[in-house]
Protein backbone atom coordinates (compact mmCIF):
# COMPACT_ATOMS: atom_id res chain seq x y z
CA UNK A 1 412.72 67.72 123.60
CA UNK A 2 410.18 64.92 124.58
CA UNK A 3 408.01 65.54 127.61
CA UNK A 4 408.38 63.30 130.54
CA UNK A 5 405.52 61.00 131.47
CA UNK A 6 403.08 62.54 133.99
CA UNK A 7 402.41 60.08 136.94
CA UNK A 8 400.17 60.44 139.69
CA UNK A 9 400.15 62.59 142.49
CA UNK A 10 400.14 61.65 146.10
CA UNK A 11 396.94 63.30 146.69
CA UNK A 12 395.58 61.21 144.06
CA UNK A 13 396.67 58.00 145.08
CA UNK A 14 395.02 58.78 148.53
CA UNK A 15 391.51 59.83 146.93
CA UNK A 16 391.64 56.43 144.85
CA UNK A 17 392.57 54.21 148.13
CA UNK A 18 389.67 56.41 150.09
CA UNK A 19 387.13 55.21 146.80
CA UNK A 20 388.32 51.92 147.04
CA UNK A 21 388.42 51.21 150.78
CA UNK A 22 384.92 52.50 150.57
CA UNK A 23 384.04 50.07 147.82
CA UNK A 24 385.08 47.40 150.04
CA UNK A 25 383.33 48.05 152.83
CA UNK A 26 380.20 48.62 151.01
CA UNK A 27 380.56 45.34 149.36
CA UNK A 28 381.34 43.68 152.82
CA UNK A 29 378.20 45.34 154.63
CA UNK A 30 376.09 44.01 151.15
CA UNK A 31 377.69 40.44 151.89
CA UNK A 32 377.04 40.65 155.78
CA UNK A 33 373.68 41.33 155.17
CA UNK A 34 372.98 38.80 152.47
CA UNK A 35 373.90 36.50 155.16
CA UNK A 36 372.04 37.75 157.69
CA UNK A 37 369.23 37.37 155.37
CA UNK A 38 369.79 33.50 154.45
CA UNK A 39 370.68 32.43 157.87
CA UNK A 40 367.28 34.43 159.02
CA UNK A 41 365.30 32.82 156.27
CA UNK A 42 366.62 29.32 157.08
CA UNK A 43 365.91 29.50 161.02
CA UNK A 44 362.08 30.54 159.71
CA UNK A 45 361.97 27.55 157.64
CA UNK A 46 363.60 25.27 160.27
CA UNK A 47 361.07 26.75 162.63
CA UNK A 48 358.01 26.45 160.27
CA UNK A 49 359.01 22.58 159.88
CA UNK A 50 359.05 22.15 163.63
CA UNK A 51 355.42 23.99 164.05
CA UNK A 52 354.30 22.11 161.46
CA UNK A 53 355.62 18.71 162.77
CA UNK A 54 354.38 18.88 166.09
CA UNK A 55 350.79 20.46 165.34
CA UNK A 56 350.53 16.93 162.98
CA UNK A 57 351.55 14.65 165.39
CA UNK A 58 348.80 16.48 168.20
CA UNK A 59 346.35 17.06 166.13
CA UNK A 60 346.58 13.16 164.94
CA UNK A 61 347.35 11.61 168.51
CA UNK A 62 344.31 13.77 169.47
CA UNK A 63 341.98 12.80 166.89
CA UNK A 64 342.79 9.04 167.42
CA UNK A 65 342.05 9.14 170.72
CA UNK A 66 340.53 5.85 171.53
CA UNK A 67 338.33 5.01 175.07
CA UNK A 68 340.82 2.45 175.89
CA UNK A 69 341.12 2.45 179.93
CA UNK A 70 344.70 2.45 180.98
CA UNK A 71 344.12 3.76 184.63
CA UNK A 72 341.82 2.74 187.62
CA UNK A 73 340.63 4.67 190.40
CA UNK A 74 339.81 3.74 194.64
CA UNK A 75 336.55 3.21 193.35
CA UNK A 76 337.76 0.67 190.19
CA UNK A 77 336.82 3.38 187.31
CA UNK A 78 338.20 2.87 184.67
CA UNK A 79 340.55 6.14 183.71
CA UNK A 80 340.22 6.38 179.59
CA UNK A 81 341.55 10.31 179.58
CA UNK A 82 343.14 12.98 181.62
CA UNK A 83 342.80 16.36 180.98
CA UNK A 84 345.15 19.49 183.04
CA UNK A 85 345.34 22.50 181.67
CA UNK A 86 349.14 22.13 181.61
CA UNK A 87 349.25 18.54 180.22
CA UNK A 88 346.83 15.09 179.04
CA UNK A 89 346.86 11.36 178.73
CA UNK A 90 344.95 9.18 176.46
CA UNK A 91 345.54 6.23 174.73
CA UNK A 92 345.83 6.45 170.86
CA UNK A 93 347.84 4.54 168.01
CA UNK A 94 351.27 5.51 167.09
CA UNK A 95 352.16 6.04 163.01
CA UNK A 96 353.05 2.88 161.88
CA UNK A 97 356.52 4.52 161.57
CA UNK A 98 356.65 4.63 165.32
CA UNK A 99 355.93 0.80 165.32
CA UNK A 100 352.27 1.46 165.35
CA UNK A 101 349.59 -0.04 168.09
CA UNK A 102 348.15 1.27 171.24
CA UNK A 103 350.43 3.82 173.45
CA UNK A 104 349.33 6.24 176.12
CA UNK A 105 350.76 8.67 175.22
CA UNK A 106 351.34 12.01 177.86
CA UNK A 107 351.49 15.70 176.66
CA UNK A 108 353.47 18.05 179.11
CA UNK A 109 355.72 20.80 179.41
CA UNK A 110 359.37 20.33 180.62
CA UNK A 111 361.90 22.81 181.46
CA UNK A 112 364.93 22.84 178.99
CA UNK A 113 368.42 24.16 179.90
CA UNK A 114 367.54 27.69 177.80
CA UNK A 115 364.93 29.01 180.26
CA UNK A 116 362.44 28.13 178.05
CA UNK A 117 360.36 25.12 177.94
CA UNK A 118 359.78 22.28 175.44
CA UNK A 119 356.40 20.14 174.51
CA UNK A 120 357.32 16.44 175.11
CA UNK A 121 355.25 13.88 174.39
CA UNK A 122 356.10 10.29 176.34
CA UNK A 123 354.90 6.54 175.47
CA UNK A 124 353.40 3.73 177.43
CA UNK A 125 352.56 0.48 177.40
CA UNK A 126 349.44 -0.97 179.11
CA UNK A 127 349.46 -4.31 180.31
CA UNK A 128 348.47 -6.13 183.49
CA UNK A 129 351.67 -4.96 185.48
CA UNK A 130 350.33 -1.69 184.86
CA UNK A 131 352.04 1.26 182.35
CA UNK A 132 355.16 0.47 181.15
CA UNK A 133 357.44 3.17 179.55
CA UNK A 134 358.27 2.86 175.95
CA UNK A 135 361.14 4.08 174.87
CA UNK A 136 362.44 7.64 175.21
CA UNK A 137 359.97 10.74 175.71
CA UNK A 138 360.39 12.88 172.40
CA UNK A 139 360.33 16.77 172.22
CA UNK A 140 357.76 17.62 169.85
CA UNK A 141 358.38 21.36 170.04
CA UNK A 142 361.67 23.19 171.71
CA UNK A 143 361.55 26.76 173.23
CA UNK A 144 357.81 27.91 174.41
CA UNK A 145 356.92 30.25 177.12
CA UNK A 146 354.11 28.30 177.78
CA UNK A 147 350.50 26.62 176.41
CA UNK A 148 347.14 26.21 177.75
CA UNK A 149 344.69 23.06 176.85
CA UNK A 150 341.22 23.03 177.37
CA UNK A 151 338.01 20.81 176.78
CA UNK A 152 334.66 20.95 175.21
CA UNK A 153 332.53 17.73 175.85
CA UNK A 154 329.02 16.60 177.16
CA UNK A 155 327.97 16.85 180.85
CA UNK A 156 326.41 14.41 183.38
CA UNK A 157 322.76 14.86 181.40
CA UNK A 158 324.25 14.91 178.12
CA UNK A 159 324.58 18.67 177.67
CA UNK A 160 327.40 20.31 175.64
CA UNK A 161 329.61 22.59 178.05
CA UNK A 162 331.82 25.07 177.38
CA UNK A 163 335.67 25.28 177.44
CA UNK A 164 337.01 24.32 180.52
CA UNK A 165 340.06 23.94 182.14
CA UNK A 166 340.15 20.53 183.18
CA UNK A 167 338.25 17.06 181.93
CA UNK A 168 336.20 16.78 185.06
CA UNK A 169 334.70 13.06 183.49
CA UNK A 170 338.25 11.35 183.36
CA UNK A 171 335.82 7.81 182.65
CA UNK A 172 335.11 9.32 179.21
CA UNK A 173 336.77 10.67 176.56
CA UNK A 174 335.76 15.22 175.52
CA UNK A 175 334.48 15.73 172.49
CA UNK A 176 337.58 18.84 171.37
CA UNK A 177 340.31 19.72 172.85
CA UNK A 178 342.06 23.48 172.52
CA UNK A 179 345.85 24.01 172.59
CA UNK A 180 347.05 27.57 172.77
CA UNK A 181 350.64 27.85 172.92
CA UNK A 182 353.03 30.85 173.01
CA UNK A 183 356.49 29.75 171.33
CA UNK A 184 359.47 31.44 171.21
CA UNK A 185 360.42 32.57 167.66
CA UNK A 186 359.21 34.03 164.39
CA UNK A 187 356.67 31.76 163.64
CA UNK A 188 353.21 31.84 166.22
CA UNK A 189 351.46 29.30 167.33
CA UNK A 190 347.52 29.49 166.21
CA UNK A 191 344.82 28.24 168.61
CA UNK A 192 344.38 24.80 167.34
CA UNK A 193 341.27 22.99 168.40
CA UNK A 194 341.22 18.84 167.04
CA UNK A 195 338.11 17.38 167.55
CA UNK A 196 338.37 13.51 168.84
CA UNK A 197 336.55 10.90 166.59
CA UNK A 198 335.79 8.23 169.03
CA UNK A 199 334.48 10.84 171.79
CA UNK A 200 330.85 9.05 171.78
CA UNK A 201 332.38 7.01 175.87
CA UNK A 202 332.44 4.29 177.47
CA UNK A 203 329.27 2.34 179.02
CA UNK A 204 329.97 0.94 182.51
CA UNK A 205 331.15 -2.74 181.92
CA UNK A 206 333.45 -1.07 179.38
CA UNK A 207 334.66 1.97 182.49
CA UNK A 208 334.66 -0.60 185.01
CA UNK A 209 336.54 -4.11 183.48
């Protein structure tokens, strides 16, 4: 008499579906975090790209700053920078990419629809109807909490000064300017301090034509 073929029990069948269902969701939770870790890794990249960006476009602009008067006063001075703690104008070239030539170009904060804020940077034209906006302004830098400029330059009898919170000598250009920004995000934002080539001024035909 042949024996009959032993099958599984119910209580077996159980145990295996418990092992695998556990499998499953061990493998999903691996998965889910896999992702987690790519998507994180790509908004630190996309985020290092946009640091990156804008701290090459200010730190150029800034450096390029030329003593080009786009602005005169009650008294006919001739404006060639303006330094806030908040925000600056100056006139420098744009990368030939950008057209090239001349701009002022204006560094400020604006609020964005995130309750943050984002670092904009707008163009203008100089000519003898006055400034004339060229094209669009362009965010440089979405989502800070805020940033903080300052200048280093020469005073009235040719001393060096310290850091201060506004260009007080708007006729001439500062010989650094400091940008400390805090930005929203992974990646901070380092003190960055550009010093400006062409920061030697203006002599008075040149502040007052």
């Amino acid at each position: 008499m042949k024996a009959r073929p032993r099958g599984f029990t119910l209580l077996e069948v159980l145990v295996a579906l418990s092992l695998l269902g556990l499998l499953m969701v061990l493998i999903a939770s691996a998965l889910t975090a896999s992702n987690r870790t790519q998507d994180l890794g790509e908004r630190y990249s996309n985020r290092l790209n946009e640091v990156r960006s804008a701290q090459d476009f200010l730190r150029n602009s800034a450096q390029q700053a030329y003593p080009e008067v786009f602005l005169h006063d009650a008294a006919n001075l001739g404006q060639v920078f303006e330094g806030e703690p908040q925000q600056m104008r100056f006139v420098a070239p744009l990368p030939p990419r950008l057209a090239g030539g001349l701009q002022l170009q204006a560094f400020s904060l604006v609020a964005n629809s995130y309750g943050s804020k984002d670092l904009q940077v707008a163009f203008f034209q100089i000519d003898t109807q006055g400034l004339r906006a060229w094209g669009e302004p362009q965010i440089l830098l979405p989502h800070l909490d805020s940033w903080q400029l300052s200048y280093r330059g020469l005073d009235e009898r040719s001393q060096p000064t310290g850091w201060l919170p506004r260009w007080p000598w708007p006729e001439r250009l500062p010989l650094a300017i400091r940008v400390e920004l805090q930005a929203r995000g992974p990646i901070p934002w380092p003190p960055l301090v550009v010093a400006l080539r062409m920061s030697q001024g203006l002599d008075d035909a040149q502040v007052s034509r």
